[in-house]
C-alpha atoms as a PDB file:
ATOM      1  CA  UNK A   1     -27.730 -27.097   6.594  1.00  0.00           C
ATOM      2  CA  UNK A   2     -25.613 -30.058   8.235  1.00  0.00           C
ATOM      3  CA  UNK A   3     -25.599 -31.855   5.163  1.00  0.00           C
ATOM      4  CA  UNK A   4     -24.569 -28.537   3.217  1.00  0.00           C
ATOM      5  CA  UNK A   5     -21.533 -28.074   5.621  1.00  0.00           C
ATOM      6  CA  UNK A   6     -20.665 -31.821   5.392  1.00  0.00           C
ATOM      7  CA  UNK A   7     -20.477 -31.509   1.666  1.00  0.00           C
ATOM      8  CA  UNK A   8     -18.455 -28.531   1.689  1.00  0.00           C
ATOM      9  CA  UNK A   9     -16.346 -30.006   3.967  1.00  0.00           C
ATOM     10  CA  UNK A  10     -15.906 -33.008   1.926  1.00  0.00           C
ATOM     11  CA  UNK A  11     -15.083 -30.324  -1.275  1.00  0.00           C
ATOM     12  CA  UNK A  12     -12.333 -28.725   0.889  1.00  0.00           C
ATOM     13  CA  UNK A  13     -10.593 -31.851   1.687  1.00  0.00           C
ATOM     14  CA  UNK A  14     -11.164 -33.286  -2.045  1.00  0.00           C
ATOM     15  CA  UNK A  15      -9.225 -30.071  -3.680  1.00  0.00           C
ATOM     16  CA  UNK A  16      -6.500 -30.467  -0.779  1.00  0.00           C
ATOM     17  CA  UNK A  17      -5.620 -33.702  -1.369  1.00  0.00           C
ATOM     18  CA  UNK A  18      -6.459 -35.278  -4.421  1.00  0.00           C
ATOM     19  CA  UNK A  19      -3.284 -33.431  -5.996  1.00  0.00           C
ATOM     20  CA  UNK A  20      -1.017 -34.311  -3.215  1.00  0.00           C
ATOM     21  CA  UNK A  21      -2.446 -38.311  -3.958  1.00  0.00           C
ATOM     22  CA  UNK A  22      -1.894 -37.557  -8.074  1.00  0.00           C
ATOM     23  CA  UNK A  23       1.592 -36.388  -7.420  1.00  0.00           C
ATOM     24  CA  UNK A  24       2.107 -39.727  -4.870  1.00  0.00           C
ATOM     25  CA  UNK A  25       0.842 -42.151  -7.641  1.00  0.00           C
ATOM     26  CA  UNK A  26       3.161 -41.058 -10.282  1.00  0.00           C
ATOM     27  CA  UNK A  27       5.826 -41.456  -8.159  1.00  0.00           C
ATOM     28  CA  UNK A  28       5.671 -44.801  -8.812  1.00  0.00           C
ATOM     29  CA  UNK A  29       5.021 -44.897 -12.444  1.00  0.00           C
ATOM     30  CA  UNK A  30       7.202 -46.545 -15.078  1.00  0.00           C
ATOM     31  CA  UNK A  31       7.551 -43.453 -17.307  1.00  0.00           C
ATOM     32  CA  UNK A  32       9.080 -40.077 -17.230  1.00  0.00           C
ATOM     33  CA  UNK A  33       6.316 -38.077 -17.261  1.00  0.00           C
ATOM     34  CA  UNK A  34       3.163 -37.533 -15.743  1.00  0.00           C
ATOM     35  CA  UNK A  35       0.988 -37.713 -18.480  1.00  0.00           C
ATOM     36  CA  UNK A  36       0.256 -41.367 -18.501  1.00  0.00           C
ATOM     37  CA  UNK A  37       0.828 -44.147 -16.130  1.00  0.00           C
ATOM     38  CA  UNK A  38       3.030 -46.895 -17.156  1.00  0.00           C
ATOM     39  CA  UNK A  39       2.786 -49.543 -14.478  1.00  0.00           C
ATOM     40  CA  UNK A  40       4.288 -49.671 -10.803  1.00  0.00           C
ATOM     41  CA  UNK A  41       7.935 -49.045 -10.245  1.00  0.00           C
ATOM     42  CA  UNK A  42      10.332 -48.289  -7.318  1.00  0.00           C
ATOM     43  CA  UNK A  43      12.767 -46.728  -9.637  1.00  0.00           C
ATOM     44  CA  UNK A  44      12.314 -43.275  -9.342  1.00  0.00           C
ATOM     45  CA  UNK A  45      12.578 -43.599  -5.167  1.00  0.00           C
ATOM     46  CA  UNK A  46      15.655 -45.640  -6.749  1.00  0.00           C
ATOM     47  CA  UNK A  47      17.153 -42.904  -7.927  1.00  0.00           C
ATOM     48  CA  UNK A  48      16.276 -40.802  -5.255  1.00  0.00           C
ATOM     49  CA  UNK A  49      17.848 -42.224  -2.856  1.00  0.00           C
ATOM     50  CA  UNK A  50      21.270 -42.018  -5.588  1.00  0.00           C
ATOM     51  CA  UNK A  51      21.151 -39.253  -5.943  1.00  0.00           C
ATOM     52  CA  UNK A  52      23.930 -37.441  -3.532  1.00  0.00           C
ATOM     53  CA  UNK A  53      23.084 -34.401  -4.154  1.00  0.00           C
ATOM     54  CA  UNK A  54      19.449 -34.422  -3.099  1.00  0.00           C
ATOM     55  CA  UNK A  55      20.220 -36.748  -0.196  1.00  0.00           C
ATOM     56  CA  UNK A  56      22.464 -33.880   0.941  1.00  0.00           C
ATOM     57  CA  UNK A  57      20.091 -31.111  -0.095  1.00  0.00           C
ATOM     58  CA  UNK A  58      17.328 -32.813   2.408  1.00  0.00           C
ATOM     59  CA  UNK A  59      20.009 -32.952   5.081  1.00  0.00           C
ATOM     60  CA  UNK A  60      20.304 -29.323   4.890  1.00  0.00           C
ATOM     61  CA  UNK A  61      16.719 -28.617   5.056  1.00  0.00           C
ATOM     62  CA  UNK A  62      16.344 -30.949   7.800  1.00  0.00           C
ATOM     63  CA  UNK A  63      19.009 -29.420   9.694  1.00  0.00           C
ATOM     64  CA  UNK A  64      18.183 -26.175   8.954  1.00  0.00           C
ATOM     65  CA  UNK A  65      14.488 -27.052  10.035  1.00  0.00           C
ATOM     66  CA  UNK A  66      15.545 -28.281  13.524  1.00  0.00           C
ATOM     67  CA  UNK A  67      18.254 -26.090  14.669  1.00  0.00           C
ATOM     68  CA  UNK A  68      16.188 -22.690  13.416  1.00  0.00           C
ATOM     69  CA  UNK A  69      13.035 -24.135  15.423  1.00  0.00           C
ATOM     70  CA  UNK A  70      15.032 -25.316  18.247  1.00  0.00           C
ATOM     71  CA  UNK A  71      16.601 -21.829  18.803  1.00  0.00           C
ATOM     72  CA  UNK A  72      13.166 -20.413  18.012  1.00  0.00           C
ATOM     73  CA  UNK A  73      11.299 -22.087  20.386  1.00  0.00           C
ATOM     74  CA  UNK A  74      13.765 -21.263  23.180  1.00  0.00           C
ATOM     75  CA  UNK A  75      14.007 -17.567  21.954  1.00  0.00           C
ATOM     76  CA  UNK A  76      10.249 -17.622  21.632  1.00  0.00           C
ATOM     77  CA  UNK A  77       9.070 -19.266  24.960  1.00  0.00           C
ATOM     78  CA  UNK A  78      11.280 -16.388  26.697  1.00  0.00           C
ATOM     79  CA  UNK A  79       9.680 -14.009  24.733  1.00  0.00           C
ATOM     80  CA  UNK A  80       6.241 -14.722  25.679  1.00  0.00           C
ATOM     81  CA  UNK A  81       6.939 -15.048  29.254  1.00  0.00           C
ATOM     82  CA  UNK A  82       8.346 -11.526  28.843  1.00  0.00           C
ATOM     83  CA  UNK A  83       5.351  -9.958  27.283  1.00  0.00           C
ATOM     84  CA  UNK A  84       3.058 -11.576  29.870  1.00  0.00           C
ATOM     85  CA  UNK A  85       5.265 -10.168  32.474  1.00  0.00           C
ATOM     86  CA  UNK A  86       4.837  -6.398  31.254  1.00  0.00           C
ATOM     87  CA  UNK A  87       2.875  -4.244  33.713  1.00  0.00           C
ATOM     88  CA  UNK A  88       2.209  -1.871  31.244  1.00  0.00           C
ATOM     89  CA  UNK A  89      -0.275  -2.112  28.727  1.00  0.00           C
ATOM     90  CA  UNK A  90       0.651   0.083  26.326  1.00  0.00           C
ATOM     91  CA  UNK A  91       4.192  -1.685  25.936  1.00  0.00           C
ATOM     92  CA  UNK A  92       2.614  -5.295  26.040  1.00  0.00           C
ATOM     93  CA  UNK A  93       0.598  -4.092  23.051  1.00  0.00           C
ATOM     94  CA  UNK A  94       3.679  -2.819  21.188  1.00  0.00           C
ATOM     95  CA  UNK A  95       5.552  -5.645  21.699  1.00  0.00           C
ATOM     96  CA  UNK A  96       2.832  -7.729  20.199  1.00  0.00           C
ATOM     97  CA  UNK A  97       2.175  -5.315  17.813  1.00  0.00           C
ATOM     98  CA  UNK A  98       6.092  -5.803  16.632  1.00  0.00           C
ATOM     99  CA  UNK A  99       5.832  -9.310  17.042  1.00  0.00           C
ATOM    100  CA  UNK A 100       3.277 -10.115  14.487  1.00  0.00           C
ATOM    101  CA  UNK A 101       4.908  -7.591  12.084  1.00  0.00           C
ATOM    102  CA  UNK A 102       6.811 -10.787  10.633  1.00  0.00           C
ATOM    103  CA  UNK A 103       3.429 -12.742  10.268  1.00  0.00           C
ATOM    104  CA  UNK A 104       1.648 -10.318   8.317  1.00  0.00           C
ATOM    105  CA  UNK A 105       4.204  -8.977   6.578  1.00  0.00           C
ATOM    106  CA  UNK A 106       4.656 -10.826   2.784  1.00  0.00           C
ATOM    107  CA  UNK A 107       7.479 -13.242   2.388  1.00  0.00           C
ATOM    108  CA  UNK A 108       8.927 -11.583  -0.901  1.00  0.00           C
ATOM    109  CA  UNK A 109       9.439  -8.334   1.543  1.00  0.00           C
ATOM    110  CA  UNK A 110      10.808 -10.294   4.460  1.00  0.00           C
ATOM    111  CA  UNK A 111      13.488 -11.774   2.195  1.00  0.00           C
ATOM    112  CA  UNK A 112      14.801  -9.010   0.162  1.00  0.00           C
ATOM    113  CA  UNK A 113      15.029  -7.196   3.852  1.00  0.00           C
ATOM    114  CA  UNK A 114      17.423  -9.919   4.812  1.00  0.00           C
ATOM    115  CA  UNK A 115      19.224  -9.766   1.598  1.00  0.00           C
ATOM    116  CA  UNK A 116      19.823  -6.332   1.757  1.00  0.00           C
ATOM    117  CA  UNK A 117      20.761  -6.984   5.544  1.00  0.00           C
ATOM    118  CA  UNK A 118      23.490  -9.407   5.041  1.00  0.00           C
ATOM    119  CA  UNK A 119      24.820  -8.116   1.906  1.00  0.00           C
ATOM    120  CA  UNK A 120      25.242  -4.674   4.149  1.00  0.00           C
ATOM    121  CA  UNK A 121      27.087  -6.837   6.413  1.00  0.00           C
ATOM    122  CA  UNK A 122      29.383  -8.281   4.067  1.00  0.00           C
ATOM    123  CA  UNK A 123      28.211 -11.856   5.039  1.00  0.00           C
ATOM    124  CA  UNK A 124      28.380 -14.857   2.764  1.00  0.00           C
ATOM    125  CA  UNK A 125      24.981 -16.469   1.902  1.00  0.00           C
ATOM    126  CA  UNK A 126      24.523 -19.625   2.380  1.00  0.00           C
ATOM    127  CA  UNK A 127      23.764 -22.020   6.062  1.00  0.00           C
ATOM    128  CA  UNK A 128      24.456 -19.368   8.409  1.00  0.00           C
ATOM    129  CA  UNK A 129      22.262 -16.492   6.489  1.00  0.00           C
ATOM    130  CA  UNK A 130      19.245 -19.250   5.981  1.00  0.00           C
ATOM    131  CA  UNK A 131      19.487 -20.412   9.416  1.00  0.00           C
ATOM    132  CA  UNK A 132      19.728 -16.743  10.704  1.00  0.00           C
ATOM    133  CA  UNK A 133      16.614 -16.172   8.709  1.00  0.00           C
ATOM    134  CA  UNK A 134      14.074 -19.022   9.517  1.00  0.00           C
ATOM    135  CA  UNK A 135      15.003 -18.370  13.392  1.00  0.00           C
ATOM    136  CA  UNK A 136      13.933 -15.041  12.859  1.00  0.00           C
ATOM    137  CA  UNK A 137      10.250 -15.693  11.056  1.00  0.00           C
ATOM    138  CA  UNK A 138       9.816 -18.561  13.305  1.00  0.00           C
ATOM    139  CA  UNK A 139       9.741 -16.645  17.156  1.00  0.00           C
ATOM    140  CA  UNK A 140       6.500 -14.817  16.177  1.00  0.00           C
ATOM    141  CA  UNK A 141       4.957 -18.189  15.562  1.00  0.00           C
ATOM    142  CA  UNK A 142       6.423 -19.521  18.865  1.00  0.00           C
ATOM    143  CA  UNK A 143       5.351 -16.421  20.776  1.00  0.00           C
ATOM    144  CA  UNK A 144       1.953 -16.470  19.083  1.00  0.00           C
ATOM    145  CA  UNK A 145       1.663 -20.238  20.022  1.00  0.00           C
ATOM    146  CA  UNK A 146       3.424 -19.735  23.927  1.00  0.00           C
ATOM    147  CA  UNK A 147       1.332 -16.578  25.097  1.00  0.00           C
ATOM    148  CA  UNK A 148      -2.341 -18.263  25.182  1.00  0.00           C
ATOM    149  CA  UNK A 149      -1.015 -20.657  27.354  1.00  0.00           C
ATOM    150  CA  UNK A 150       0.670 -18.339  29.832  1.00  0.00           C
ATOM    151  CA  UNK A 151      -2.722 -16.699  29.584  1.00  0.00           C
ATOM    152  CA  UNK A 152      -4.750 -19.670  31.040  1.00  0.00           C
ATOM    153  CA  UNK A 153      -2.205 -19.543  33.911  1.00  0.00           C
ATOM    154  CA  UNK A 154      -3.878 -18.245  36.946  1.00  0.00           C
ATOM    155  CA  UNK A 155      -1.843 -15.546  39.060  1.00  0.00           C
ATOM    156  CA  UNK A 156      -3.422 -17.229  42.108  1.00  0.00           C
ATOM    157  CA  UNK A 157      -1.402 -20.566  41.375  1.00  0.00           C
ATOM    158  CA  UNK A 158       1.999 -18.625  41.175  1.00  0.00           C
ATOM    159  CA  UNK A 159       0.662 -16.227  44.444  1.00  0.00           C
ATOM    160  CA  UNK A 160       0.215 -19.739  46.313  1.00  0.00           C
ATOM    161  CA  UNK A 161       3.659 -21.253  45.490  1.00  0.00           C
ATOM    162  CA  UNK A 162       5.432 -17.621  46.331  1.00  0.00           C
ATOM    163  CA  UNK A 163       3.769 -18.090  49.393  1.00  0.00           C
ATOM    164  CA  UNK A 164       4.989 -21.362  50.422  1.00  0.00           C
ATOM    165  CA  UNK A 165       8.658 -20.667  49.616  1.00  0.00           C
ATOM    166  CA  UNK A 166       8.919 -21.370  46.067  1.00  0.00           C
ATOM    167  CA  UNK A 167      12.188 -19.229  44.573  1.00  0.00           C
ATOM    168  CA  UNK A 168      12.217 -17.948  40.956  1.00  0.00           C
ATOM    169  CA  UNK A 169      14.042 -20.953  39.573  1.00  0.00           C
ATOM    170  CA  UNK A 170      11.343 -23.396  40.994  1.00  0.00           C
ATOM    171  CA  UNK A 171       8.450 -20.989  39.721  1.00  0.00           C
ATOM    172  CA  UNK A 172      10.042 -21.189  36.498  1.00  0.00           C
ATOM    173  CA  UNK A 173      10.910 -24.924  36.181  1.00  0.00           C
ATOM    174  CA  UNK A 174       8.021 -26.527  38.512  1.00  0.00           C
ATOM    175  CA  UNK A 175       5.055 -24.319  37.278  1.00  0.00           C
ATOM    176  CA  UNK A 176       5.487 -22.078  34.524  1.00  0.00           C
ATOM    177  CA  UNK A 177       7.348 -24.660  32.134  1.00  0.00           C
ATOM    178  CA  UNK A 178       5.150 -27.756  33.142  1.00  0.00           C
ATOM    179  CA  UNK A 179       2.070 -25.682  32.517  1.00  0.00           C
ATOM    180  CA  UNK A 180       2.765 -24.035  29.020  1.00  0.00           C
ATOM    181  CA  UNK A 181       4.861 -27.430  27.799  1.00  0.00           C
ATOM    182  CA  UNK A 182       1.950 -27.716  24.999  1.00  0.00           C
ATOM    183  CA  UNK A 183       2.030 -24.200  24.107  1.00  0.00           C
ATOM    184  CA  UNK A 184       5.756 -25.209  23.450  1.00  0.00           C
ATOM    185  CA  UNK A 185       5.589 -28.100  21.548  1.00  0.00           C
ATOM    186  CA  UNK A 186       2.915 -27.278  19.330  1.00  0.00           C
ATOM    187  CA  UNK A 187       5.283 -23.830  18.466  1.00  0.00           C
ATOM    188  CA  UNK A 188       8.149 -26.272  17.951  1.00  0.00           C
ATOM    189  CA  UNK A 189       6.100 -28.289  14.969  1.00  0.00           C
ATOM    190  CA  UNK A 190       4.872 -25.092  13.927  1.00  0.00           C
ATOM    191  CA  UNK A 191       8.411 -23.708  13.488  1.00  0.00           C
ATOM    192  CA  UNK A 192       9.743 -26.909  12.372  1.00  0.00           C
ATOM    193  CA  UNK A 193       6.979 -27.062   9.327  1.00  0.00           C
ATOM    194  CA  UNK A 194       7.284 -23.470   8.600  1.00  0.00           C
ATOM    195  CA  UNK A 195      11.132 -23.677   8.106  1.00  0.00           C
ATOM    196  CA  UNK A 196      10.134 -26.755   6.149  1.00  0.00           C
ATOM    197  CA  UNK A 197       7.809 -25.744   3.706  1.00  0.00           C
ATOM    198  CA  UNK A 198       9.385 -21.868   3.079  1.00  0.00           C
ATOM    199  CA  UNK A 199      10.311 -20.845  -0.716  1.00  0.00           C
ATOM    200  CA  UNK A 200      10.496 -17.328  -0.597  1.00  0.00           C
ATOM    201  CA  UNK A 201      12.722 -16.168   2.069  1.00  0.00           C
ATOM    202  CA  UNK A 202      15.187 -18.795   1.527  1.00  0.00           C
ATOM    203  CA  UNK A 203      15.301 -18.118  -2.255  1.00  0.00           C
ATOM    204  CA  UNK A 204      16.356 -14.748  -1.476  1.00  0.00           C
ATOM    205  CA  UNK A 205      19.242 -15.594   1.169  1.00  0.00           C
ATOM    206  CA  UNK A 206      20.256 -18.936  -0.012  1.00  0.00           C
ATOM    207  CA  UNK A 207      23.676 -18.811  -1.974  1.00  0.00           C
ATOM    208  CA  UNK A 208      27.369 -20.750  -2.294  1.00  0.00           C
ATOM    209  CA  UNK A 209      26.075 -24.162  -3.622  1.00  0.00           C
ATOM    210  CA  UNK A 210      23.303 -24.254  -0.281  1.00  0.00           C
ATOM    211  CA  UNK A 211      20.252 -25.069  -1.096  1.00  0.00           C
ATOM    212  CA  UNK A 212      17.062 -26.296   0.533  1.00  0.00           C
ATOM    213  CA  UNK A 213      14.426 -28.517  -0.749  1.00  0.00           C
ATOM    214  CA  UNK A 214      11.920 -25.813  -1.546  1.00  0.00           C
ATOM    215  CA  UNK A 215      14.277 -24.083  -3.817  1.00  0.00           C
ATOM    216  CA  UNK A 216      16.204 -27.309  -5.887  1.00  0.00           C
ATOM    217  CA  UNK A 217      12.395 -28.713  -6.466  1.00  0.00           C
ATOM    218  CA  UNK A 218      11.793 -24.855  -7.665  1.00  0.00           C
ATOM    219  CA  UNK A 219      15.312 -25.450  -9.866  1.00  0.00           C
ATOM    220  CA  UNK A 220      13.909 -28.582 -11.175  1.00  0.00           C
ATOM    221  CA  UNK A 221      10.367 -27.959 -12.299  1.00  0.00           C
ATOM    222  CA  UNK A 222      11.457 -25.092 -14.592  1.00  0.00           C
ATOM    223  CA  UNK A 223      13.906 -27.486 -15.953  1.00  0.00           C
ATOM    224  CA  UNK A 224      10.740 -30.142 -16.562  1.00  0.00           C
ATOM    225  CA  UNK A 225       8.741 -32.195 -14.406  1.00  0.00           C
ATOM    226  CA  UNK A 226      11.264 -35.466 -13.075  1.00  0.00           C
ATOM    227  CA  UNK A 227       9.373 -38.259 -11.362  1.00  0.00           C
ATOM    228  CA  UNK A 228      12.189 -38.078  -8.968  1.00  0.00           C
ATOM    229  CA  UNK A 229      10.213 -34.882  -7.193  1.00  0.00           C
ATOM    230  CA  UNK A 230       7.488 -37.074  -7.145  1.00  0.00           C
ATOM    231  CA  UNK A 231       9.539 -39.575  -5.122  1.00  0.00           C
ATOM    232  CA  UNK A 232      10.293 -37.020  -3.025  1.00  0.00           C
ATOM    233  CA  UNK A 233       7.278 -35.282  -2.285  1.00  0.00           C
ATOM    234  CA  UNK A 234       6.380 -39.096  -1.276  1.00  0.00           C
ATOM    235  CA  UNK A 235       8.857 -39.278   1.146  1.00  0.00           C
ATOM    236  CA  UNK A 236       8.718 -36.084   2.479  1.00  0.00           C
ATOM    237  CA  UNK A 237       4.826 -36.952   2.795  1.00  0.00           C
ATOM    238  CA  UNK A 238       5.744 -39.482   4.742  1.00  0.00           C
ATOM    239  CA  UNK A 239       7.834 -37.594   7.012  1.00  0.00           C
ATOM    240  CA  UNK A 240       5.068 -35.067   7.854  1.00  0.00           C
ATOM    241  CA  UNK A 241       2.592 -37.941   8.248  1.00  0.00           C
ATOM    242  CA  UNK A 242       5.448 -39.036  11.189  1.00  0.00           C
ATOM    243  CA  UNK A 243       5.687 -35.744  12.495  1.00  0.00           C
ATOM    244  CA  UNK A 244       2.048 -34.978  13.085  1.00  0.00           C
ATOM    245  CA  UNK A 245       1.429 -38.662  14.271  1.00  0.00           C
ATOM    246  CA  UNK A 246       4.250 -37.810  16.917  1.00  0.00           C
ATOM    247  CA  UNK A 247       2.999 -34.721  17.788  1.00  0.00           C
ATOM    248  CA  UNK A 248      -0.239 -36.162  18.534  1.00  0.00           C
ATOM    249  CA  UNK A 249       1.099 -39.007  20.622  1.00  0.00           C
ATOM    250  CA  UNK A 250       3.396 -36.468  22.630  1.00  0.00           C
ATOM    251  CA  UNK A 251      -0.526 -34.568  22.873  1.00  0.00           C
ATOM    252  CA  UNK A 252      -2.334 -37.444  24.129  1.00  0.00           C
ATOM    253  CA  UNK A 253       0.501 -38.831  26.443  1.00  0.00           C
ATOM    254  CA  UNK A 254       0.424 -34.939  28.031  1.00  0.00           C
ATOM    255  CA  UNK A 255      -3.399 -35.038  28.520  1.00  0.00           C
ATOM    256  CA  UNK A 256      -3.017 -38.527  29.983  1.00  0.00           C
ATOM    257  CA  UNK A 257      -0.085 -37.371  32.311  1.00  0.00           C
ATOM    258  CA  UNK A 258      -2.599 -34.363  33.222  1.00  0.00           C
ATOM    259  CA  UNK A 259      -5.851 -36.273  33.767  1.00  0.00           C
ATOM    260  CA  UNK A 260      -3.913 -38.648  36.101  1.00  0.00           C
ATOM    261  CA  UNK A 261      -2.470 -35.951  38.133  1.00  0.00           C
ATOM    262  CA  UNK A 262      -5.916 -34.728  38.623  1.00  0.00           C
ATOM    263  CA  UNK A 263      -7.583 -37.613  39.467  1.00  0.00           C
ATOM    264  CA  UNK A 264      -4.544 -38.384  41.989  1.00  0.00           C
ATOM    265  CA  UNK A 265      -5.449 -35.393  43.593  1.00  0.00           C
ATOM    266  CA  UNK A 266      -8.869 -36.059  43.825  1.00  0.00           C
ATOM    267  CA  UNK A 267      -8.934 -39.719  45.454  1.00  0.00           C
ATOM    268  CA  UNK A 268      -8.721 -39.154  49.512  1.00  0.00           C
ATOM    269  CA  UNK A 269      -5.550 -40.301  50.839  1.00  0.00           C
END
């Protein structure tokens, strides 16, 4: 049975990522296509890096990606403190219940609702309508990611600090925030790589020359596979590979910070 799991483990992994290492090795072929490989080149992350437009086309997405998440996460994170704050059961569970509506719901739906929003509206597509969008998909996640923390919180430890003085302000910024700080982070990457990777909403609200990297690689590939989205994908491989080695550090470095703190408290004075 192990070895059964291990294979199928193996399997999983194999159909994940032996495309994604296909697409990476034809980034750096000689040719123009990716039917055979024509020796090693740099040329096509050459003309990648060229190329204006796609250089500004990633700046938008990576703009996009960190001011939606950063307004997400602190949208979010008040959220989730919030819901855990309701008395009331019934209205904690329909504010959940509305909260994952966006999560469940399919993307094709989500952006035709915000099409039909903004175009009510009169407002132009483009940054602001994008932006406006990937915030709103995005504080589900960070509420999703926020509330299990603020879970593991126990009303004793918040009872104690009332106790000895502590105001709302110092609640808030001494114990609450400390405490669900990896709750936090990990619904800031979450948000981040959501806004990232999304096609289908921003397809629907993108418009007056903005674009994202999702949709121009779409607008490519039906013109004909380019090598230069291979270079891409590379480099935005590369990037992710960065983010989730920094979001691991920032992990470790918290656990470290945690396990010290402990074991201060533990050694007699």
């Amino acid at each position: 049975m192990k070895k059964l799991s291990r294979l199928y483990l193996i399997l999983v992994f194999v159909i994940l990522y032996v495309p994604i290492i296909y697409l990476i090795v034809y980034s750096f072929s000689q040719g123009d296509t990716m039917t055979n490989y024509h020796g090693f080149t740099w040329q096509h992350y050459r003309d990648l890096f060229a190329d204006p437009r796609m250089l500004a086309i990633v700046a938008d997405t990576l703009l996009v990606a960190l001011l939606s998440a950063l307004i997400a996460t602190a949208i979010g994170t008040l959220g989730a403190l919030s819901i855990q704050r309701t008395s009331k059961r019934v209205t904690r569970d329909v504010l959940l219940n509305l909260n994952n509506i966006l999560m469940v719901s399919p993307d094709v739906i989500i952006g035709a609702s915000f099409l039909i929003f903004f175009t009510t509206l009169k407002m132009p597509l483009g940054f602001g309508s994008v932006l406006l969008s990937h915030i709103a998909f995005e504080i589900p996640i960070v509420v999703l990611m926020v509330l299990p923390r603020l879970r593991e919180m126990s009303p004793s430890l918040l009872s104690a600090a009332e106790d000895l003085g502590a105001t709302t302000h110092q609640l808030l910024t001494k114990i609450i925030l400390p405490f669900i700080t990896p709750g936090i982070l990990a619904g800031f990457f979450m948000a981040l790589t959501y806004s990232l990777d999304d096609f289908a909403v921003t397809f629907f609200v993108t418009g007056n020359g903005f674009s994202t990297l999702s949709v121009e690689i779409y607008s490519r590939a039906r013109q004909g596979i380019n090598l230069e989205i291979n270079a891409l994908s590379g480099v935005m491989l590369l990037f992710s590979l960065l983010l989730v080695g920094g979001y691991y550090l920032l992990q470790q470095n918290s656990r470290k910070r945690r396990a010290r703190k402990q074991h201060n408290r533990e050694v007699p004075q």
